[in-house]
PDB file of N, CA and C in Angstrom:
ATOM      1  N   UNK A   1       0.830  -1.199   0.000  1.00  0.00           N
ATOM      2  CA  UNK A   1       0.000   0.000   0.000  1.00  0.00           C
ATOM      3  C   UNK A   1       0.868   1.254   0.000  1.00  0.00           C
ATOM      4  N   UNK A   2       1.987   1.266   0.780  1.00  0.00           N
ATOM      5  CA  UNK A   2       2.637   2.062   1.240  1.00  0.00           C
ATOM      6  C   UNK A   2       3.516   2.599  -0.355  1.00  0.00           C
ATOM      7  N   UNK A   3       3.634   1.311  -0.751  1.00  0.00           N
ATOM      8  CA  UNK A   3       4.948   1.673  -2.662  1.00  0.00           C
ATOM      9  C   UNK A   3       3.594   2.058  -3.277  1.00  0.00           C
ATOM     10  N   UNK A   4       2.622   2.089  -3.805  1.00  0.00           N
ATOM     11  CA  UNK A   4       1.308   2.347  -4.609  1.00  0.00           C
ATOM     12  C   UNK A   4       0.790   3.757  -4.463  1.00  0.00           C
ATOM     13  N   UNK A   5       0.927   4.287  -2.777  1.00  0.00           N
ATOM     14  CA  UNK A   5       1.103   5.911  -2.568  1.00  0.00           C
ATOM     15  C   UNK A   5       2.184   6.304  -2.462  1.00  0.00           C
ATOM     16  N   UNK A   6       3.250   6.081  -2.762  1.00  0.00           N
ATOM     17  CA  UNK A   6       4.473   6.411  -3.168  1.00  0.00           C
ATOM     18  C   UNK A   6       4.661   6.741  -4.751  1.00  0.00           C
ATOM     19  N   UNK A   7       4.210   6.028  -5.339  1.00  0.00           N
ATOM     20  CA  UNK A   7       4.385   5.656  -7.327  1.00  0.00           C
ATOM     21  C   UNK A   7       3.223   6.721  -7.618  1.00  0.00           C
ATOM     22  N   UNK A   8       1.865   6.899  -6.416  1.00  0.00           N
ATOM     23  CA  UNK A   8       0.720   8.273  -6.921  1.00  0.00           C
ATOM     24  C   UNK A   8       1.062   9.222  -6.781  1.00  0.00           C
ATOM     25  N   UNK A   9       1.751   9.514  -5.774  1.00  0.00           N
ATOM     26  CA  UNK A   9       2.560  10.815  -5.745  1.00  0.00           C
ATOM     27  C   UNK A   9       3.383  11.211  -6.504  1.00  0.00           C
ATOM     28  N   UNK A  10       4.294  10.141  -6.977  1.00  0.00           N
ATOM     29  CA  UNK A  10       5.374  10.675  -8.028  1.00  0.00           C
ATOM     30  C   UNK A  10       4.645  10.548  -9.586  1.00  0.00           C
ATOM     31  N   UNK A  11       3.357  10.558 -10.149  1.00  0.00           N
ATOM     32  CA  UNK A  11       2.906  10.140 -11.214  1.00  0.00           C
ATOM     33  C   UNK A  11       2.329  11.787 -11.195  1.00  0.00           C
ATOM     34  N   UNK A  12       1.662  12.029  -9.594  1.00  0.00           N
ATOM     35  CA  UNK A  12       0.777  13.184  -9.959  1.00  0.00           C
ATOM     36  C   UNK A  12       2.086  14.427  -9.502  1.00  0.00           C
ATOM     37  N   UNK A  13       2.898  13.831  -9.402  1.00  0.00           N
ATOM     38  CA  UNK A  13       4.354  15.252  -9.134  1.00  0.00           C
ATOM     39  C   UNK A  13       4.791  15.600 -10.655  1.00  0.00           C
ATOM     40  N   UNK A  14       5.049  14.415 -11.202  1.00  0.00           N
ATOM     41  CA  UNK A  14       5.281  14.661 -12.709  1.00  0.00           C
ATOM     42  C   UNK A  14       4.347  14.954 -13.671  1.00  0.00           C
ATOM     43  N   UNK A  15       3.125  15.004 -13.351  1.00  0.00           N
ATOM     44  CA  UNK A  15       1.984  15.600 -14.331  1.00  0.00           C
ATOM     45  C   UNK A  15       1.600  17.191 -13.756  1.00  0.00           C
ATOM     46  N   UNK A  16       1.863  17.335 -12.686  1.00  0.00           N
ATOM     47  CA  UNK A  16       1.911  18.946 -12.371  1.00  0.00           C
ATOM     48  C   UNK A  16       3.405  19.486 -13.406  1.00  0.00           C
ATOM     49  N   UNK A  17       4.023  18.996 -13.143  1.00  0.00           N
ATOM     50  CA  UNK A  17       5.774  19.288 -13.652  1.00  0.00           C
ATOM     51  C   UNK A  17       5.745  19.118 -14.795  1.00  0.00           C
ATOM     52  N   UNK A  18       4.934  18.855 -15.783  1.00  0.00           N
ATOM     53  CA  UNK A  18       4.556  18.806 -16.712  1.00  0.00           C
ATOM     54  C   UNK A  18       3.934  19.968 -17.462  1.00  0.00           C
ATOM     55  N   UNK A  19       2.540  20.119 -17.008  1.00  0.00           N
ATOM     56  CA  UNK A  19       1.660  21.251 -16.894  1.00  0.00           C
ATOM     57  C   UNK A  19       2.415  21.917 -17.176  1.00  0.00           C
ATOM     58  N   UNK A  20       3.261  22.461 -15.842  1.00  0.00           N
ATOM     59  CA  UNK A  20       4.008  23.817 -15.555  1.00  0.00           C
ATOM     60  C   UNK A  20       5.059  24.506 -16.810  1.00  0.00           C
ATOM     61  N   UNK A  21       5.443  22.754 -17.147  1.00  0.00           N
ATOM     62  CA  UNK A  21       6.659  23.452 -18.119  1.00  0.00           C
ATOM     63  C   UNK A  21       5.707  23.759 -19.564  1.00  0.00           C
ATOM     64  N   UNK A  22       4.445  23.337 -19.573  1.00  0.00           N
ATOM     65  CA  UNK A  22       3.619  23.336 -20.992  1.00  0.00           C
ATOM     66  C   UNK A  22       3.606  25.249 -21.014  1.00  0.00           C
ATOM     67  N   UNK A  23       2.525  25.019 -19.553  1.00  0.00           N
ATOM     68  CA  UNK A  23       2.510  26.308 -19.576  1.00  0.00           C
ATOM     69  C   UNK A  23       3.481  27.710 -19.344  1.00  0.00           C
ATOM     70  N   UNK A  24       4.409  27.388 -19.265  1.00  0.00           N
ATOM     71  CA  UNK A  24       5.945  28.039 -19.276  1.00  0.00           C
ATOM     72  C   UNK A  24       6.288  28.444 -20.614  1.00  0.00           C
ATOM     73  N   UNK A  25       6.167  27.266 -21.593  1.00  0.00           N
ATOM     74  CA  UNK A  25       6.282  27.111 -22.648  1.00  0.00           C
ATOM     75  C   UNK A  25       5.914  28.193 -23.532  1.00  0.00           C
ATOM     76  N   UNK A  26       3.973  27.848 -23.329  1.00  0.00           N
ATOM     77  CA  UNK A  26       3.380  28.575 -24.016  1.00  0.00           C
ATOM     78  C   UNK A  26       3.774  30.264 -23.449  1.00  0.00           C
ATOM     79  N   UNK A  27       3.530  30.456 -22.881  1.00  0.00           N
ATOM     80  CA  UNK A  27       3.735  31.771 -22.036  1.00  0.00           C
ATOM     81  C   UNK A  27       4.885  32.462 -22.901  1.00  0.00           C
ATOM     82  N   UNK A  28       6.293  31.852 -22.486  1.00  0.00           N
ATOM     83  CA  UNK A  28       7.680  32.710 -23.644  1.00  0.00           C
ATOM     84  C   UNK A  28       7.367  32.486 -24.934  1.00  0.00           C
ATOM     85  N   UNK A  29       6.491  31.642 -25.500  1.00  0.00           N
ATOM     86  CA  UNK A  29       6.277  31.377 -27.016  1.00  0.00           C
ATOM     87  C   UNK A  29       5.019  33.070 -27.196  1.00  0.00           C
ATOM     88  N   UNK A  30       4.439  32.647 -26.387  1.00  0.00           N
ATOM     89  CA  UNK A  30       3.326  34.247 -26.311  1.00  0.00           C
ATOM     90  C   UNK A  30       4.176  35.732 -26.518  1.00  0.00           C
ATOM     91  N   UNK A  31       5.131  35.564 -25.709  1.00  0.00           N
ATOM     92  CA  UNK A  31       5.618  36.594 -25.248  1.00  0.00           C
ATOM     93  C   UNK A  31       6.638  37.121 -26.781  1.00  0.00           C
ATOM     94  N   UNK A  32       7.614  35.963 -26.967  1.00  0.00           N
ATOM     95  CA  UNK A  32       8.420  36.397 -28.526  1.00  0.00           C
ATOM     96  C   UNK A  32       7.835  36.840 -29.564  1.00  0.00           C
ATOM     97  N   UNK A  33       6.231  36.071 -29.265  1.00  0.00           N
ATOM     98  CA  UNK A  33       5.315  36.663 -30.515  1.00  0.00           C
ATOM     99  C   UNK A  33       5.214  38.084 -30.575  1.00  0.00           C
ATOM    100  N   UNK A  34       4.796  38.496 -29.478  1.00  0.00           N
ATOM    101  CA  UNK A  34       4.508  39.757 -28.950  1.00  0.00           C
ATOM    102  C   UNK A  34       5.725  41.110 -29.375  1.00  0.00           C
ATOM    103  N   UNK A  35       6.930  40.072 -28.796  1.00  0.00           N
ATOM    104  CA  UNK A  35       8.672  41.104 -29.103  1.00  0.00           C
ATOM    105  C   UNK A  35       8.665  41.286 -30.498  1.00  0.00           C
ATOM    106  N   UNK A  36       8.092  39.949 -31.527  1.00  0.00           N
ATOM    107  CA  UNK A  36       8.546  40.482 -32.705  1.00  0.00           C
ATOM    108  C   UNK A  36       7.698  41.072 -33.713  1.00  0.00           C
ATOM    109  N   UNK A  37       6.046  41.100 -32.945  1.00  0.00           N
ATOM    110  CA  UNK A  37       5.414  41.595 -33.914  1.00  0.00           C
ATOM    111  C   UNK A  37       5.767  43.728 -34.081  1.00  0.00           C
ATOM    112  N   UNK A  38       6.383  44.295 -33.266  1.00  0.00           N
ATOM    113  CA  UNK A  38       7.071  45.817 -33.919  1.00  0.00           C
ATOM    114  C   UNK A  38       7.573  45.497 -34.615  1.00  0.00           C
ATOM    115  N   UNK A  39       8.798  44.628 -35.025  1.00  0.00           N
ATOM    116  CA  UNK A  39       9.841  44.700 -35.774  1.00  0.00           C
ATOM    117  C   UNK A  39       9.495  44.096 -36.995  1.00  0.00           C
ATOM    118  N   UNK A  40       8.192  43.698 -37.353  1.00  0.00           N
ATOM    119  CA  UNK A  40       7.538  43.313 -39.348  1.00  0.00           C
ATOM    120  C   UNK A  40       6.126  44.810 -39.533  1.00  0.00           C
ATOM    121  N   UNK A  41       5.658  45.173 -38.163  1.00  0.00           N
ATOM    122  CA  UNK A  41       4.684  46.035 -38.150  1.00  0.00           C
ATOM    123  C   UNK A  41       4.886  47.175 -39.214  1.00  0.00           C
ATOM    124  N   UNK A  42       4.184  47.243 -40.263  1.00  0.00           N
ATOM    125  CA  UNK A  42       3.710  48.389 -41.221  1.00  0.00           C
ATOM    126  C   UNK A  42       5.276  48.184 -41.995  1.00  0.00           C
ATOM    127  N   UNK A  43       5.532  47.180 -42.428  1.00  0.00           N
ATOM    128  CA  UNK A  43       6.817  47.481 -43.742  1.00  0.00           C
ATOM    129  C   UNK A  43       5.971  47.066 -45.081  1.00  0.00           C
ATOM    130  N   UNK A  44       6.227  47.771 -45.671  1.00  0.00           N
ATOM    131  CA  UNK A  44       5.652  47.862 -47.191  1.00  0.00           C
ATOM    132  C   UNK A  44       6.585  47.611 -48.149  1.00  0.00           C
ATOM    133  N   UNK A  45       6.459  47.203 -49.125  1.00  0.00           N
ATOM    134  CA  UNK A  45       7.801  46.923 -50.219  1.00  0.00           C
ATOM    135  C   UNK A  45       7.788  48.719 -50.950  1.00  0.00           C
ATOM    136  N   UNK A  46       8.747  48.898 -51.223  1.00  0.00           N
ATOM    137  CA  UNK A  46       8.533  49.964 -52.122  1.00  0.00           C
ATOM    138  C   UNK A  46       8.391  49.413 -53.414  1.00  0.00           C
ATOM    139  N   UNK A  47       7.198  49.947 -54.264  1.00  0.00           N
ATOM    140  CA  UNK A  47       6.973  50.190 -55.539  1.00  0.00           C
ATOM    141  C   UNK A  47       8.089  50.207 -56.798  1.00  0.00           C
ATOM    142  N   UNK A  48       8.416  48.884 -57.425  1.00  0.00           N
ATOM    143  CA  UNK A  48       9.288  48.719 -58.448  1.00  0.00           C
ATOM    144  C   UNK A  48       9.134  49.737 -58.982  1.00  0.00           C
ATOM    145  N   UNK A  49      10.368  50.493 -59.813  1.00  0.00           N
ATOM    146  CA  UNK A  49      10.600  51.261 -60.582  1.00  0.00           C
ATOM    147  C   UNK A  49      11.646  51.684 -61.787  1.00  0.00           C
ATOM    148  N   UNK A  50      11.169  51.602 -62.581  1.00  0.00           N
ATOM    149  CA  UNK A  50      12.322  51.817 -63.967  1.00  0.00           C
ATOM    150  C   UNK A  50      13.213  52.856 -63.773  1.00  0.00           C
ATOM    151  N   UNK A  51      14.263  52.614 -63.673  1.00  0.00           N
ATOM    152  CA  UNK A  51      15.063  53.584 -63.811  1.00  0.00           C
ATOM    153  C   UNK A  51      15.323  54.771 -65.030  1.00  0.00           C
ATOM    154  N   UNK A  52      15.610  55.367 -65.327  1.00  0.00           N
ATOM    155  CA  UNK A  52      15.302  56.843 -65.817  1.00  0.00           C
ATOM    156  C   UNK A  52      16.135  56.085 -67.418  1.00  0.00           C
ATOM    157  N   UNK A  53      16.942  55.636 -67.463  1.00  0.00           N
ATOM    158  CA  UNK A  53      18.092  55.609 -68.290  1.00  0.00           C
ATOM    159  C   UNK A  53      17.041  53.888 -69.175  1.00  0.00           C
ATOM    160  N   UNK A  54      16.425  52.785 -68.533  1.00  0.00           N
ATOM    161  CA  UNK A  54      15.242  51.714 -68.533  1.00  0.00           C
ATOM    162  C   UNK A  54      14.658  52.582 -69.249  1.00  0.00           C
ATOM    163  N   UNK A  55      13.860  53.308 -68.736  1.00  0.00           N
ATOM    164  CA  UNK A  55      12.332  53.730 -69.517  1.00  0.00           C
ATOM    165  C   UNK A  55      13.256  54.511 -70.770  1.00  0.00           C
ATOM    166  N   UNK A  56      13.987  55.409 -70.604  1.00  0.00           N
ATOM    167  CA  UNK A  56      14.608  55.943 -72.090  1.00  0.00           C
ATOM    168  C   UNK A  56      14.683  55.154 -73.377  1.00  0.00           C
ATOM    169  N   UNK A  57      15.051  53.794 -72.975  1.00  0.00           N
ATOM    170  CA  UNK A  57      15.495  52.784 -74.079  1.00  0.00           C
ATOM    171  C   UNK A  57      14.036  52.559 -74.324  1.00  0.00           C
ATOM    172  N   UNK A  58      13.348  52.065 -73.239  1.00  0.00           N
ATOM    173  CA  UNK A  58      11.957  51.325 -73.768  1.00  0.00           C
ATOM    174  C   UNK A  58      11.275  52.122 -75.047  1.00  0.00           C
ATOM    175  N   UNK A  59      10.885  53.609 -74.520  1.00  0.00           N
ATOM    176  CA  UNK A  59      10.159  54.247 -75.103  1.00  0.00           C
ATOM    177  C   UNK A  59      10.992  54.058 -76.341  1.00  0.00           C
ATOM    178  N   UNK A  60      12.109  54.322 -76.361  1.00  0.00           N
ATOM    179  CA  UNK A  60      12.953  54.290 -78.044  1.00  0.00           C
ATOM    180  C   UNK A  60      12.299  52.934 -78.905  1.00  0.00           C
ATOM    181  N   UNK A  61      13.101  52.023 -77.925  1.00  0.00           N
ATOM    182  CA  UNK A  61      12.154  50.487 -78.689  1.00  0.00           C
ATOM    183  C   UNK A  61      10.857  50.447 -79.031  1.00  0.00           C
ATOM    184  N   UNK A  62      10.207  50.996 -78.131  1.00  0.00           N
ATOM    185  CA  UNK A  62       8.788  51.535 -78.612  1.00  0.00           C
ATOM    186  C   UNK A  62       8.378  52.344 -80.164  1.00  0.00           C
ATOM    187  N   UNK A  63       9.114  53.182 -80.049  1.00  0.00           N
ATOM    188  CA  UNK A  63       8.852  54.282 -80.884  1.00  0.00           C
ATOM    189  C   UNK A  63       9.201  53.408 -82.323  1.00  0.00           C
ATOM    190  N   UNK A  64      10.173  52.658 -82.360  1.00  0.00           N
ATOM    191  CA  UNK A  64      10.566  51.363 -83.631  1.00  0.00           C
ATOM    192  C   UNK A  64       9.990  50.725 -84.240  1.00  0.00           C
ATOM    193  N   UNK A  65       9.505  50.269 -83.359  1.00  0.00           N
ATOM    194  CA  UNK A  65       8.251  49.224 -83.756  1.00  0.00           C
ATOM    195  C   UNK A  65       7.267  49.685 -84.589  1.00  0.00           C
TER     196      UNK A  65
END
């Protein structure tokens, strides 16, 4: 009787110890989310653009045709 509440205790010590580290877990996984959502917040690509000397030629090739 005595080894059977011995083995319940250590079954329900390691399922608290368990828990704890789940919820530990989740918690710093929460938290990095949190650190890195400033650092992607509002970046936009800038708008491709032909360069001045690009569009010169095009329009020429253009004008060829």
């Amino acid at each position: 009787m005595d080894t059977m509440l011995g083995f319940a205790g250590l079954v329900i010590t390691t399922l608290v110890a368990l828990f704890a580290a789940l919820a530990l877990e989740a918690a710093l996984l929460r938290a990095m989310v949190a650190l890195m959502k400033p650092a992607t917040a509002d970046r936009r690509s800038a708008k491709p653009q032909i360069a001045q000397g690009s569009r010169l030629v095009a329009e020429a090739y253009g004008k060829v045709r």
